[in-house]
PDB file of N, CA and C in Angstrom:
ATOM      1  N   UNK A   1     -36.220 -96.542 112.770  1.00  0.00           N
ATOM      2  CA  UNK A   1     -35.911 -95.835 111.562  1.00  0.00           C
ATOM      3  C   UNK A   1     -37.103 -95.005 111.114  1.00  0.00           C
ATOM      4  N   UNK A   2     -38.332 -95.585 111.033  1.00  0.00           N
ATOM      5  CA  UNK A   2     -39.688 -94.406 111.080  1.00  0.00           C
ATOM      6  C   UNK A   2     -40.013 -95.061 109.572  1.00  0.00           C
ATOM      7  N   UNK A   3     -41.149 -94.633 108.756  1.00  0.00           N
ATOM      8  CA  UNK A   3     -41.395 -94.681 107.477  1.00  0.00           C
ATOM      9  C   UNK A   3     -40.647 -93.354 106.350  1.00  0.00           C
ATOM     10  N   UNK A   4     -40.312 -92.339 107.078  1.00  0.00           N
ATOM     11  CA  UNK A   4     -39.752 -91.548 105.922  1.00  0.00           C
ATOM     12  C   UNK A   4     -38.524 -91.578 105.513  1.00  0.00           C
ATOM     13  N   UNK A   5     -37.608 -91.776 105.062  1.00  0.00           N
ATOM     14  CA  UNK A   5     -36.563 -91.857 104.133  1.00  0.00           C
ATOM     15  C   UNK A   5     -36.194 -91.785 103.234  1.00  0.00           C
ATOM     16  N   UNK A   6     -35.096 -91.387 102.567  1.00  0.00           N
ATOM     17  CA  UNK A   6     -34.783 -91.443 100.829  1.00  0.00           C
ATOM     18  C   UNK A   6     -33.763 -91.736 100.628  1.00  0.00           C
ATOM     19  N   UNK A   7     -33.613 -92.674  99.445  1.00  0.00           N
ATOM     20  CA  UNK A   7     -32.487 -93.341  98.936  1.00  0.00           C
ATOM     21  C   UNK A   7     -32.204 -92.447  97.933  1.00  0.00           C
ATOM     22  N   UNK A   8     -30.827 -92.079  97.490  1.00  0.00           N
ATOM     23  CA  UNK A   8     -30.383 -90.671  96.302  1.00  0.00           C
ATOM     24  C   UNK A   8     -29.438 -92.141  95.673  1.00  0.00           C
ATOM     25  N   UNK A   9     -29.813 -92.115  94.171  1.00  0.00           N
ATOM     26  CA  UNK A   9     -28.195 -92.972  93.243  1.00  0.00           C
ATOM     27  C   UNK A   9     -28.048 -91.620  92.313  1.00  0.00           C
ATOM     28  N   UNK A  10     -26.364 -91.076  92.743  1.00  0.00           N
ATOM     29  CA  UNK A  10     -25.783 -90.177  91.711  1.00  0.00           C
ATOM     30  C   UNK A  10     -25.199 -91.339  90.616  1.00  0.00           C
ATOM     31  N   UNK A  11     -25.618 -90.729  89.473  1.00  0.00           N
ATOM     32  CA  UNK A  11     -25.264 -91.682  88.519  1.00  0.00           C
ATOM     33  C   UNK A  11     -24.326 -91.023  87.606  1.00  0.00           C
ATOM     34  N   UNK A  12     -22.728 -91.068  87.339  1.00  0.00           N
ATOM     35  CA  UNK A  12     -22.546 -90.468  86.816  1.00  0.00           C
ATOM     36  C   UNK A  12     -21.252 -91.435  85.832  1.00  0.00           C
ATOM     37  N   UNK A  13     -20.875 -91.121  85.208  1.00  0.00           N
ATOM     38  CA  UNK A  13     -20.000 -91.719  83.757  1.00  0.00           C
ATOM     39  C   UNK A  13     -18.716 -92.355  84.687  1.00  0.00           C
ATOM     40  N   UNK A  14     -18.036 -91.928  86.031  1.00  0.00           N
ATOM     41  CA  UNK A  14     -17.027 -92.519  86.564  1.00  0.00           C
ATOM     42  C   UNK A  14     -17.391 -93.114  87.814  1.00  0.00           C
ATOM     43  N   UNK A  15     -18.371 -92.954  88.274  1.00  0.00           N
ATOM     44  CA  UNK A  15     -18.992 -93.759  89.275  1.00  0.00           C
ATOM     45  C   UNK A  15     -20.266 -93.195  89.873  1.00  0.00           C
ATOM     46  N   UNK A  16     -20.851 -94.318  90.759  1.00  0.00           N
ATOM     47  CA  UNK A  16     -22.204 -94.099  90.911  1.00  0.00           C
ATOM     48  C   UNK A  16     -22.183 -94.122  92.312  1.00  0.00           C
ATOM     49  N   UNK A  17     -22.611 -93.430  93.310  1.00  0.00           N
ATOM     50  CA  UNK A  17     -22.748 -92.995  94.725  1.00  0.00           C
ATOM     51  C   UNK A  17     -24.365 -93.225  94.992  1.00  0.00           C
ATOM     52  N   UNK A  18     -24.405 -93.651  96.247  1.00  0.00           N
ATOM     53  CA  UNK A  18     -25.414 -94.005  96.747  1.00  0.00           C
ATOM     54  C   UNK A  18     -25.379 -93.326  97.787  1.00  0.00           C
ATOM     55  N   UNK A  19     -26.677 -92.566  98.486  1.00  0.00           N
ATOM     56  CA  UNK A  19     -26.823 -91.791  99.760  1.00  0.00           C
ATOM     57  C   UNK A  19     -28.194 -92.350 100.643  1.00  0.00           C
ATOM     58  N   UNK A  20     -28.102 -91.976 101.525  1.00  0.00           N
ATOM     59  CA  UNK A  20     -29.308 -92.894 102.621  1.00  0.00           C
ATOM     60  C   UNK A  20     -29.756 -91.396 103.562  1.00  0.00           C
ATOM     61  N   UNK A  21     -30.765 -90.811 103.476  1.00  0.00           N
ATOM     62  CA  UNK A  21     -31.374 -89.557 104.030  1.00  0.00           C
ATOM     63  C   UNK A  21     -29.895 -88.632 103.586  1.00  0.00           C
ATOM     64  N   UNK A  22     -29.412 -88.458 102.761  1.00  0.00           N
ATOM     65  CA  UNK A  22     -28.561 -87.124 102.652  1.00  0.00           C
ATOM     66  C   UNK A  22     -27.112 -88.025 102.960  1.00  0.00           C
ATOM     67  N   UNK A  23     -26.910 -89.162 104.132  1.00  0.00           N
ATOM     68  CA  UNK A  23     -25.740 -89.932 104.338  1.00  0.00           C
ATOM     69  C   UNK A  23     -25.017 -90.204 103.184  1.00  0.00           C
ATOM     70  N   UNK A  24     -23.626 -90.071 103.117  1.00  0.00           N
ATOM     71  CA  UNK A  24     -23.198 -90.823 102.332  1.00  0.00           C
ATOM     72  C   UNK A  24     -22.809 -92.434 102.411  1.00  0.00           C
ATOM     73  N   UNK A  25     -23.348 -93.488 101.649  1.00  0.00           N
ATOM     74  CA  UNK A  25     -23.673 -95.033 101.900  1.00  0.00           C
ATOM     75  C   UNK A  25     -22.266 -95.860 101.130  1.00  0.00           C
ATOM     76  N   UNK A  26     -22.527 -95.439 100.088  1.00  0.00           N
ATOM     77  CA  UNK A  26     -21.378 -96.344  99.407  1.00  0.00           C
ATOM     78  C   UNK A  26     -21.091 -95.802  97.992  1.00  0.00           C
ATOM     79  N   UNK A  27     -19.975 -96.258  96.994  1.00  0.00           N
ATOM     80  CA  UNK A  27     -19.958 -95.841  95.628  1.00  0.00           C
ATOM     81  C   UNK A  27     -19.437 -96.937  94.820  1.00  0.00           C
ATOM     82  N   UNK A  28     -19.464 -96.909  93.926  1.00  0.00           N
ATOM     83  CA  UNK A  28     -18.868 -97.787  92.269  1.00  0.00           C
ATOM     84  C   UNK A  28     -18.096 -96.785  92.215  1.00  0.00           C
ATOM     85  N   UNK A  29     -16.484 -97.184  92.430  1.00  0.00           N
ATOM     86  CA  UNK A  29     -15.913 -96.701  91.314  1.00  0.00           C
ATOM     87  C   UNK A  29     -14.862 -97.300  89.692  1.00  0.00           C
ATOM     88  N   UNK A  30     -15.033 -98.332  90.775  1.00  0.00           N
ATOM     89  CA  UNK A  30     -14.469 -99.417  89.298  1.00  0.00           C
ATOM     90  C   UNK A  30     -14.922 -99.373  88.453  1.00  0.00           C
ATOM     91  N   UNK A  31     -13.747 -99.579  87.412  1.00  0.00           N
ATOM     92  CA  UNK A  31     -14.452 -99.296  86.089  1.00  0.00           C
ATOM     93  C   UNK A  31     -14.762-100.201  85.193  1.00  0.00           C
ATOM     94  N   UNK A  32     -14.344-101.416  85.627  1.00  0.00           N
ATOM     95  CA  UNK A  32     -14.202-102.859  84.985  1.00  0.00           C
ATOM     96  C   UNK A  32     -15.623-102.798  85.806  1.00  0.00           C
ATOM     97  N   UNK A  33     -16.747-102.930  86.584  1.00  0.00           N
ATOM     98  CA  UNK A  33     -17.956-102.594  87.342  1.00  0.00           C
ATOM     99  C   UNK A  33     -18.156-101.618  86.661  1.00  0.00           C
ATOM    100  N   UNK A  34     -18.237-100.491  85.844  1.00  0.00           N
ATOM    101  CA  UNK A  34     -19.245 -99.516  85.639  1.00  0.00           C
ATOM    102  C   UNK A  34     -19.321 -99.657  84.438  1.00  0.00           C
ATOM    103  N   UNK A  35     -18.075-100.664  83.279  1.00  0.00           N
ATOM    104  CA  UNK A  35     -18.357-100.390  81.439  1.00  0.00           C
ATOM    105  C   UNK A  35     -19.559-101.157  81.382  1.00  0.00           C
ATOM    106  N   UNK A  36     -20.203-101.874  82.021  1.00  0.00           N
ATOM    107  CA  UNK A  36     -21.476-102.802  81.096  1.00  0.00           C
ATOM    108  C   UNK A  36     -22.593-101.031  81.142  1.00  0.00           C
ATOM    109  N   UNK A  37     -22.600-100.442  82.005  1.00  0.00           N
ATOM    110  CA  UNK A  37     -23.733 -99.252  82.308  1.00  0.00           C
ATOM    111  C   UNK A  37     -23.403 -98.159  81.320  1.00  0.00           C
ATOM    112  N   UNK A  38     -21.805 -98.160  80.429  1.00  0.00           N
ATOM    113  CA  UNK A  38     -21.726 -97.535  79.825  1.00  0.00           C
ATOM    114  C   UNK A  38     -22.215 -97.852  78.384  1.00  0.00           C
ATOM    115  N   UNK A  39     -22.077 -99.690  77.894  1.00  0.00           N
ATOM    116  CA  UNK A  39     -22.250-100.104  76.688  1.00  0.00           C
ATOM    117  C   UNK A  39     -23.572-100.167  76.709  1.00  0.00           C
ATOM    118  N   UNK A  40     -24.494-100.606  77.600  1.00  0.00           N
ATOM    119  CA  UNK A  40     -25.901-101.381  77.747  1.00  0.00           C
ATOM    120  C   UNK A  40     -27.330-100.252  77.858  1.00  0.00           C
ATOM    121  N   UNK A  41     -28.158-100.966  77.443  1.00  0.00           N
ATOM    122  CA  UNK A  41     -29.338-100.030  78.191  1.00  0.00           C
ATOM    123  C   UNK A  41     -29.276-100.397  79.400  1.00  0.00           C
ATOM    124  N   UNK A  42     -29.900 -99.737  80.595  1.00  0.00           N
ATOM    125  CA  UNK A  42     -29.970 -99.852  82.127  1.00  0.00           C
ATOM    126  C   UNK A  42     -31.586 -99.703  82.708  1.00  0.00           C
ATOM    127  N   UNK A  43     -31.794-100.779  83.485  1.00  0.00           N
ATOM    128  CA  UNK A  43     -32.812-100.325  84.265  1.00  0.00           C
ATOM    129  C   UNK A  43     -32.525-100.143  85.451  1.00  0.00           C
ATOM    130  N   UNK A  44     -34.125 -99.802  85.950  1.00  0.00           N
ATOM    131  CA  UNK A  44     -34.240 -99.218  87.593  1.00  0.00           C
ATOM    132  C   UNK A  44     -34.693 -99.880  87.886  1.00  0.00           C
ATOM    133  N   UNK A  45     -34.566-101.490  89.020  1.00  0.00           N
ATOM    134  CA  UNK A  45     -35.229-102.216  89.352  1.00  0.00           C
ATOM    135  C   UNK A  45     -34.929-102.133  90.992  1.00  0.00           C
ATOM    136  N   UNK A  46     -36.480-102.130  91.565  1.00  0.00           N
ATOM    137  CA  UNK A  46     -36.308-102.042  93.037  1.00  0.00           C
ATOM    138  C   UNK A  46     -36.522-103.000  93.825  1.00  0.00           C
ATOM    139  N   UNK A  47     -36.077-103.352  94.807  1.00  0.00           N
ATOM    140  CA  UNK A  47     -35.828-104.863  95.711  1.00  0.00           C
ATOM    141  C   UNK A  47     -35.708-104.676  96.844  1.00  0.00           C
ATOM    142  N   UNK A  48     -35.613-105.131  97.687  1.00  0.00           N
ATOM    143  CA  UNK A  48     -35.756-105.708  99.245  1.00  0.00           C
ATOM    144  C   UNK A  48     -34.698-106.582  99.519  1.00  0.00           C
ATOM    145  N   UNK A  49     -33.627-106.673  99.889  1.00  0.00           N
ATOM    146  CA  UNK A  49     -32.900-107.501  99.881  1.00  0.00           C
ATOM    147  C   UNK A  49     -31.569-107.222 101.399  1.00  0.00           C
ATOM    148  N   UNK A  50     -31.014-108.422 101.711  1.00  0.00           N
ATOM    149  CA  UNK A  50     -30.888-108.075 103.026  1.00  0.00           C
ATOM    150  C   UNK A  50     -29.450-109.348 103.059  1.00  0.00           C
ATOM    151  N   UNK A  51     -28.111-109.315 103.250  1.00  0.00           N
ATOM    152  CA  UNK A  51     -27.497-110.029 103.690  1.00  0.00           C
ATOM    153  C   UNK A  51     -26.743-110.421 102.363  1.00  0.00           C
ATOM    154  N   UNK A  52     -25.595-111.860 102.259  1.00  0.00           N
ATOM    155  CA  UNK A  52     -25.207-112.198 100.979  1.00  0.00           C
ATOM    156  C   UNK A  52     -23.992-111.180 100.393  1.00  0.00           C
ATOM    157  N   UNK A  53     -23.432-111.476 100.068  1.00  0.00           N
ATOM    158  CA  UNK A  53     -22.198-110.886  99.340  1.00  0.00           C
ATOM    159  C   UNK A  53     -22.254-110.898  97.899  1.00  0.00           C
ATOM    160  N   UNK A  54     -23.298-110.552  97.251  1.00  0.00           N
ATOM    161  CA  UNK A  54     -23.725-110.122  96.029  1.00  0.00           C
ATOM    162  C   UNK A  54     -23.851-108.923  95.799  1.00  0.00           C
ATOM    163  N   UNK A  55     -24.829-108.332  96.796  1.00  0.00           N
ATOM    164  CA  UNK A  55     -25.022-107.070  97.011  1.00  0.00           C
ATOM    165  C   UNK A  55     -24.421-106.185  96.550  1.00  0.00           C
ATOM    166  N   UNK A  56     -23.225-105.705  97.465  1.00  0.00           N
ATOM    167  CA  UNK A  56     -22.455-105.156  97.837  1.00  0.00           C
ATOM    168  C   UNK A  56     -20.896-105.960  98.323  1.00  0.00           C
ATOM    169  N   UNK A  57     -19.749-105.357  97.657  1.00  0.00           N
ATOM    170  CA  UNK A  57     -18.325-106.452  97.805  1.00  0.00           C
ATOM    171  C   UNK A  57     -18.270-105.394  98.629  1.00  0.00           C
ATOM    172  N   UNK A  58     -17.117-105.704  99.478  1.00  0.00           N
ATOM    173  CA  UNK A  58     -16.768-105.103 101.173  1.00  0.00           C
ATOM    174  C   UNK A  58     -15.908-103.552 100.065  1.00  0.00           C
ATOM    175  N   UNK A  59     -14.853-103.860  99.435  1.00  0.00           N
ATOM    176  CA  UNK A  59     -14.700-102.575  98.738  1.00  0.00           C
ATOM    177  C   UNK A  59     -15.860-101.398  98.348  1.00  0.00           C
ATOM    178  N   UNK A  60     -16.736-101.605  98.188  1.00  0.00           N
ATOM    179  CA  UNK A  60     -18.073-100.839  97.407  1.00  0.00           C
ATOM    180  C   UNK A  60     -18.581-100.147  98.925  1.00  0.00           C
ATOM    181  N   UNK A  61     -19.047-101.100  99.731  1.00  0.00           N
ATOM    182  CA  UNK A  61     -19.419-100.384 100.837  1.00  0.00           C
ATOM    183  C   UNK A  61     -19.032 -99.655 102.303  1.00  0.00           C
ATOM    184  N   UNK A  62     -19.591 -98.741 102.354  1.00  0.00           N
ATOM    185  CA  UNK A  62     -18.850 -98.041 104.025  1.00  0.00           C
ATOM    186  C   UNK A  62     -19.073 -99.204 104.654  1.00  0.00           C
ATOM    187  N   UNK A  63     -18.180 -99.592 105.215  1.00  0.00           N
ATOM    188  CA  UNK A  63     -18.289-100.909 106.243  1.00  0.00           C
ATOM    189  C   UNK A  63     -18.597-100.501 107.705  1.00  0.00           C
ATOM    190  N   UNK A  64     -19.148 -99.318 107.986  1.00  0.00           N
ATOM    191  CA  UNK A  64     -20.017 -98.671 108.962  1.00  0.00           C
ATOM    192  C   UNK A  64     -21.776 -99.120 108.965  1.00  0.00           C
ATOM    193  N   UNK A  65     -21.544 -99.385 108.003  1.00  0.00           N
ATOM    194  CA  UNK A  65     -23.047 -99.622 107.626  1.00  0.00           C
ATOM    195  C   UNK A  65     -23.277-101.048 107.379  1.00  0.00           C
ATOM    196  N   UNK A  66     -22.512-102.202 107.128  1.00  0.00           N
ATOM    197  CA  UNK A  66     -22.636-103.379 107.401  1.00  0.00           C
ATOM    198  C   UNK A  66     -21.458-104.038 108.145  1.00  0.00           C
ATOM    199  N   UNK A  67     -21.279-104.502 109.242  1.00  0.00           N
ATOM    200  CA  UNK A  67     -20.327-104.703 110.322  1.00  0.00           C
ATOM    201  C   UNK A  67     -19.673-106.304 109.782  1.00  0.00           C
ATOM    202  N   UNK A  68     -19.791-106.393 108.996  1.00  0.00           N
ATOM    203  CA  UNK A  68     -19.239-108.154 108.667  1.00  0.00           C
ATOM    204  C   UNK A  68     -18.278-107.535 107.213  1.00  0.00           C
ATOM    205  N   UNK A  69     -17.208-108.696 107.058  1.00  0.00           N
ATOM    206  CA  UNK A  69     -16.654-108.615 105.527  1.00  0.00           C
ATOM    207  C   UNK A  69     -17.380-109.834 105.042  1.00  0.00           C
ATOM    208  N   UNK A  70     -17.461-109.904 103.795  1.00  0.00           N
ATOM    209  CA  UNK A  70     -18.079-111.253 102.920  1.00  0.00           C
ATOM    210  C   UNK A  70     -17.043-111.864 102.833  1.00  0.00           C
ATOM    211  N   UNK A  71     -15.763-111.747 102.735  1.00  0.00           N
ATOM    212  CA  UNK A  71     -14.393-113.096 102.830  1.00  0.00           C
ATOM    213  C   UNK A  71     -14.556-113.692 104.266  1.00  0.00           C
ATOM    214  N   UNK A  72     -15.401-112.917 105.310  1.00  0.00           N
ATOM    215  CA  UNK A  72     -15.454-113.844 106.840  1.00  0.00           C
ATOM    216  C   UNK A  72     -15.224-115.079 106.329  1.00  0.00           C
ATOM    217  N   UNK A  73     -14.875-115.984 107.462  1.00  0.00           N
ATOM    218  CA  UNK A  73     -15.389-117.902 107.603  1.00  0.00           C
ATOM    219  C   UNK A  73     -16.760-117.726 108.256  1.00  0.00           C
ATOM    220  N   UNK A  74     -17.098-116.685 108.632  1.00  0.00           N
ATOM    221  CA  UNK A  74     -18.273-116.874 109.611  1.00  0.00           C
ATOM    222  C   UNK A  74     -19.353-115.896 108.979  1.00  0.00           C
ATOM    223  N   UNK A  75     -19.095-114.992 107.762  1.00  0.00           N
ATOM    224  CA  UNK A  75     -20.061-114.117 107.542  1.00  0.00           C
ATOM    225  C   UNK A  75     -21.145-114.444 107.442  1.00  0.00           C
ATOM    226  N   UNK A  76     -21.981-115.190 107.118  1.00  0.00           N
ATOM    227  CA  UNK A  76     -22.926-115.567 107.020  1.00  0.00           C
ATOM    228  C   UNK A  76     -23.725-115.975 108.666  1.00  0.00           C
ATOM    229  N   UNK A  77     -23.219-116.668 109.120  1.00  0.00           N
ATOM    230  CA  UNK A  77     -23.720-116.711 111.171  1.00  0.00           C
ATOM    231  C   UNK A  77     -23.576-115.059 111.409  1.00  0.00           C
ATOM    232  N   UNK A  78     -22.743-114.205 111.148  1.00  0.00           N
ATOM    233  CA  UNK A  78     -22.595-112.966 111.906  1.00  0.00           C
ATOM    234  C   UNK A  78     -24.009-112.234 111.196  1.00  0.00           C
ATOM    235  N   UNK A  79     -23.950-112.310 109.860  1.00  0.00           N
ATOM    236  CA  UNK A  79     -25.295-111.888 109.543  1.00  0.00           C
ATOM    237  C   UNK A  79     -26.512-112.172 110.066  1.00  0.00           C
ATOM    238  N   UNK A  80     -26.817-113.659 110.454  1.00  0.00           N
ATOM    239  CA  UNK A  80     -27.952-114.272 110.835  1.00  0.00           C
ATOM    240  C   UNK A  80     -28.209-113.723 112.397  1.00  0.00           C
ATOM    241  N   UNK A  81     -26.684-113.492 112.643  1.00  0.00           N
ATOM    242  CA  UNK A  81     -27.175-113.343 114.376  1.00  0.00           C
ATOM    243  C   UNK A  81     -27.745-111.770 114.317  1.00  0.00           C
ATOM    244  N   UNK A  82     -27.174-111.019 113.741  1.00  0.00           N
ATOM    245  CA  UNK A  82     -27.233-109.562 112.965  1.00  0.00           C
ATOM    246  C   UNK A  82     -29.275-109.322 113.590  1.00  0.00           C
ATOM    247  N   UNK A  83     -29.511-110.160 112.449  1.00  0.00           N
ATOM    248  CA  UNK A  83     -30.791-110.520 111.977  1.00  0.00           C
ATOM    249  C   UNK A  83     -32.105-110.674 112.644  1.00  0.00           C
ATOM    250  N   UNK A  84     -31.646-111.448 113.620  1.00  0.00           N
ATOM    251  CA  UNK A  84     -32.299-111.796 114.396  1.00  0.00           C
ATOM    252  C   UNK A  84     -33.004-110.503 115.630  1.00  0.00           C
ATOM    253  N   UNK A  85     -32.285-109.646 115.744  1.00  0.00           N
ATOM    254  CA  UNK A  85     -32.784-108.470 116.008  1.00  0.00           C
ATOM    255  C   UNK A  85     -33.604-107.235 115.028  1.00  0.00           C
ATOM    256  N   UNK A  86     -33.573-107.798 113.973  1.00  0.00           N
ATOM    257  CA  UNK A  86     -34.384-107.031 113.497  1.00  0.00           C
ATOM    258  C   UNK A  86     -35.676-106.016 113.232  1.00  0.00           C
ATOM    259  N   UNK A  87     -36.477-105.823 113.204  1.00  0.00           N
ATOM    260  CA  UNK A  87     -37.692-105.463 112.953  1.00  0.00           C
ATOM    261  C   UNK A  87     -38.031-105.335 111.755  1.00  0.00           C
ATOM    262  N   UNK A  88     -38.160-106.552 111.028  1.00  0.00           N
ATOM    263  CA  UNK A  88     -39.024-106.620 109.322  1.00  0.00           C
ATOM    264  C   UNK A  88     -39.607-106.169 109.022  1.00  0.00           C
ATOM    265  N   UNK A  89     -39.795-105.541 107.909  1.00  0.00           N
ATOM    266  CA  UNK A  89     -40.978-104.445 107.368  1.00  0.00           C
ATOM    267  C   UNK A  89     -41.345-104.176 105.652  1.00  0.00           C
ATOM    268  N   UNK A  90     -42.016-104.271 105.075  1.00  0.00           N
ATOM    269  CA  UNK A  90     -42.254-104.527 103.937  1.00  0.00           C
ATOM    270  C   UNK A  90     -41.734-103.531 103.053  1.00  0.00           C
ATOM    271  N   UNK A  91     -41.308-103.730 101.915  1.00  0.00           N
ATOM    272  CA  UNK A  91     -41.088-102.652 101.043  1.00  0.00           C
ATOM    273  C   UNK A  91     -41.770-101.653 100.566  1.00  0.00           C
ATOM    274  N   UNK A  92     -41.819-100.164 100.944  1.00  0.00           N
ATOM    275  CA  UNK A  92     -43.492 -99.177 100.025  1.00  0.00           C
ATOM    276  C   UNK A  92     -42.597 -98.361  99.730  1.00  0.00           C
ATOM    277  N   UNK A  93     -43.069 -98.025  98.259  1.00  0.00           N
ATOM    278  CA  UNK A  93     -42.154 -96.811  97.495  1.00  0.00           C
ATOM    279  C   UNK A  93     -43.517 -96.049  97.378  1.00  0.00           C
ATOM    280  N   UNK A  94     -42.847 -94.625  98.113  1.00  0.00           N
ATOM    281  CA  UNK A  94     -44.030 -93.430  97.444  1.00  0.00           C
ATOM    282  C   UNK A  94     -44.083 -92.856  96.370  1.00  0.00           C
ATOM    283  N   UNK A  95     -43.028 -92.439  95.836  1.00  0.00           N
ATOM    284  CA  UNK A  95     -42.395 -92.807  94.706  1.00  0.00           C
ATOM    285  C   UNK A  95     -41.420 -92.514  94.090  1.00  0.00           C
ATOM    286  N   UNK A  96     -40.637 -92.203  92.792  1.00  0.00           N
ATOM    287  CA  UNK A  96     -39.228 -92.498  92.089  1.00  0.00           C
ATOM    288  C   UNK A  96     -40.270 -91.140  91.493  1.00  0.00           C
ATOM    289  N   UNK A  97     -38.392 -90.226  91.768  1.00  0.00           N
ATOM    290  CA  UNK A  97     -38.048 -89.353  90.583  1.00  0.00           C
ATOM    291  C   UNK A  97     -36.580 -89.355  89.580  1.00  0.00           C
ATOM    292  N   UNK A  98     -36.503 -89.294  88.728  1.00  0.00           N
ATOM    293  CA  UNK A  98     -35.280 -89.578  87.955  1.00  0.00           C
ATOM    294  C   UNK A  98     -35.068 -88.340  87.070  1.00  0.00           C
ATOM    295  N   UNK A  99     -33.971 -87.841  87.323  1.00  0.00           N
ATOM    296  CA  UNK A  99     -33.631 -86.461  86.825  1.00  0.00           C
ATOM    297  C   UNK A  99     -32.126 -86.678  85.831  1.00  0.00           C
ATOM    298  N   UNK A 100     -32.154 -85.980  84.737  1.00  0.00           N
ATOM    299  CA  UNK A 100     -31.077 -85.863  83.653  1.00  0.00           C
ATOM    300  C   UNK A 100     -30.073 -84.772  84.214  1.00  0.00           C
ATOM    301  N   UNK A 101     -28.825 -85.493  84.404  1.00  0.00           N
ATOM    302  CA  UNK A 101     -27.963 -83.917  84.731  1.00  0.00           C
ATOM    303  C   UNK A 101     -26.758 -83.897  83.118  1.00  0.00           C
ATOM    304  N   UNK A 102     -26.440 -83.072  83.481  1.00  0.00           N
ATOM    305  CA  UNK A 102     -25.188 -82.639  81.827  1.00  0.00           C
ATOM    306  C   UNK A 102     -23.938 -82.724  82.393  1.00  0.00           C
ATOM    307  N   UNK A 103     -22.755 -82.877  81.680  1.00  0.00           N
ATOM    308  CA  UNK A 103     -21.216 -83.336  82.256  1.00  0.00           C
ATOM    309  C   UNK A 103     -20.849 -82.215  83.577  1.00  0.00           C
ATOM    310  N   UNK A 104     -21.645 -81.242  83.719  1.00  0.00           N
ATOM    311  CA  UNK A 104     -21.200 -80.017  84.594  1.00  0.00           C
ATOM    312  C   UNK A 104     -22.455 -80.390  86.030  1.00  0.00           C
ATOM    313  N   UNK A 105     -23.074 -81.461  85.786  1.00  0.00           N
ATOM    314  CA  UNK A 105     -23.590 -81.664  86.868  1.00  0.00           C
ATOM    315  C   UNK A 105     -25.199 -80.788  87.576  1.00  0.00           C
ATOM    316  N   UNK A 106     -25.315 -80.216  86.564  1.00  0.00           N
ATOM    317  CA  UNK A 106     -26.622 -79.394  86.151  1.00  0.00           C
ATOM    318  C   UNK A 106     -27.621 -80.257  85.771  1.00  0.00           C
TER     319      UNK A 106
END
């Protein structure tokens, strides 16, 4: 994968899209999932995180991009075996920009 990459979150009032180098990754569009972001303040908290059906519910994500459903009997072994090929690597943010757009997307 290399060290350069960028994660994009469009954040917008009916759902929130996630992109991986320009890819499109996954979206929120539920809305029973998006009213707490509408009532609440929100942060930006960044993490490392890898496996688990918390994440991401199999609806939310391109399932191109993680090859298991979380209802498996076995998801959890398919992950681990997943895993085991890996190449681990620590989290480095160069850094976060966060930009205001208006209902027209400007």
């Amino acid at each position: 994968m290399g060290t350069d990459f960028t994660t994009t979150i469009i954040w917008q009032a009916d759902k929130i899209i996630f992109k991986f180098n320009g890819e499109f990754f996954g979206a929120v569009h539920n809305a029973t999932l998006l009213e707490p972001f509408q009532k609440h303040e929100c942060h930006l908290v960044l993490g490392l995180t890898a496996g688990g059906n918390v994440n991401f519910n199999d609806d939310i994500l391109d399932m191109q991009h993680k090859p298991f459903s979380n209802t498996h009997p076995k998801a959890d072994k398919q992950f681990e075996e997943l895993a085991r090929n890996w190449n681990w690597t620590p989290l480095v943010v160069d850094h976060i920009r966060v930009y205001a757009i208006d209902k027209e997307g400007n």
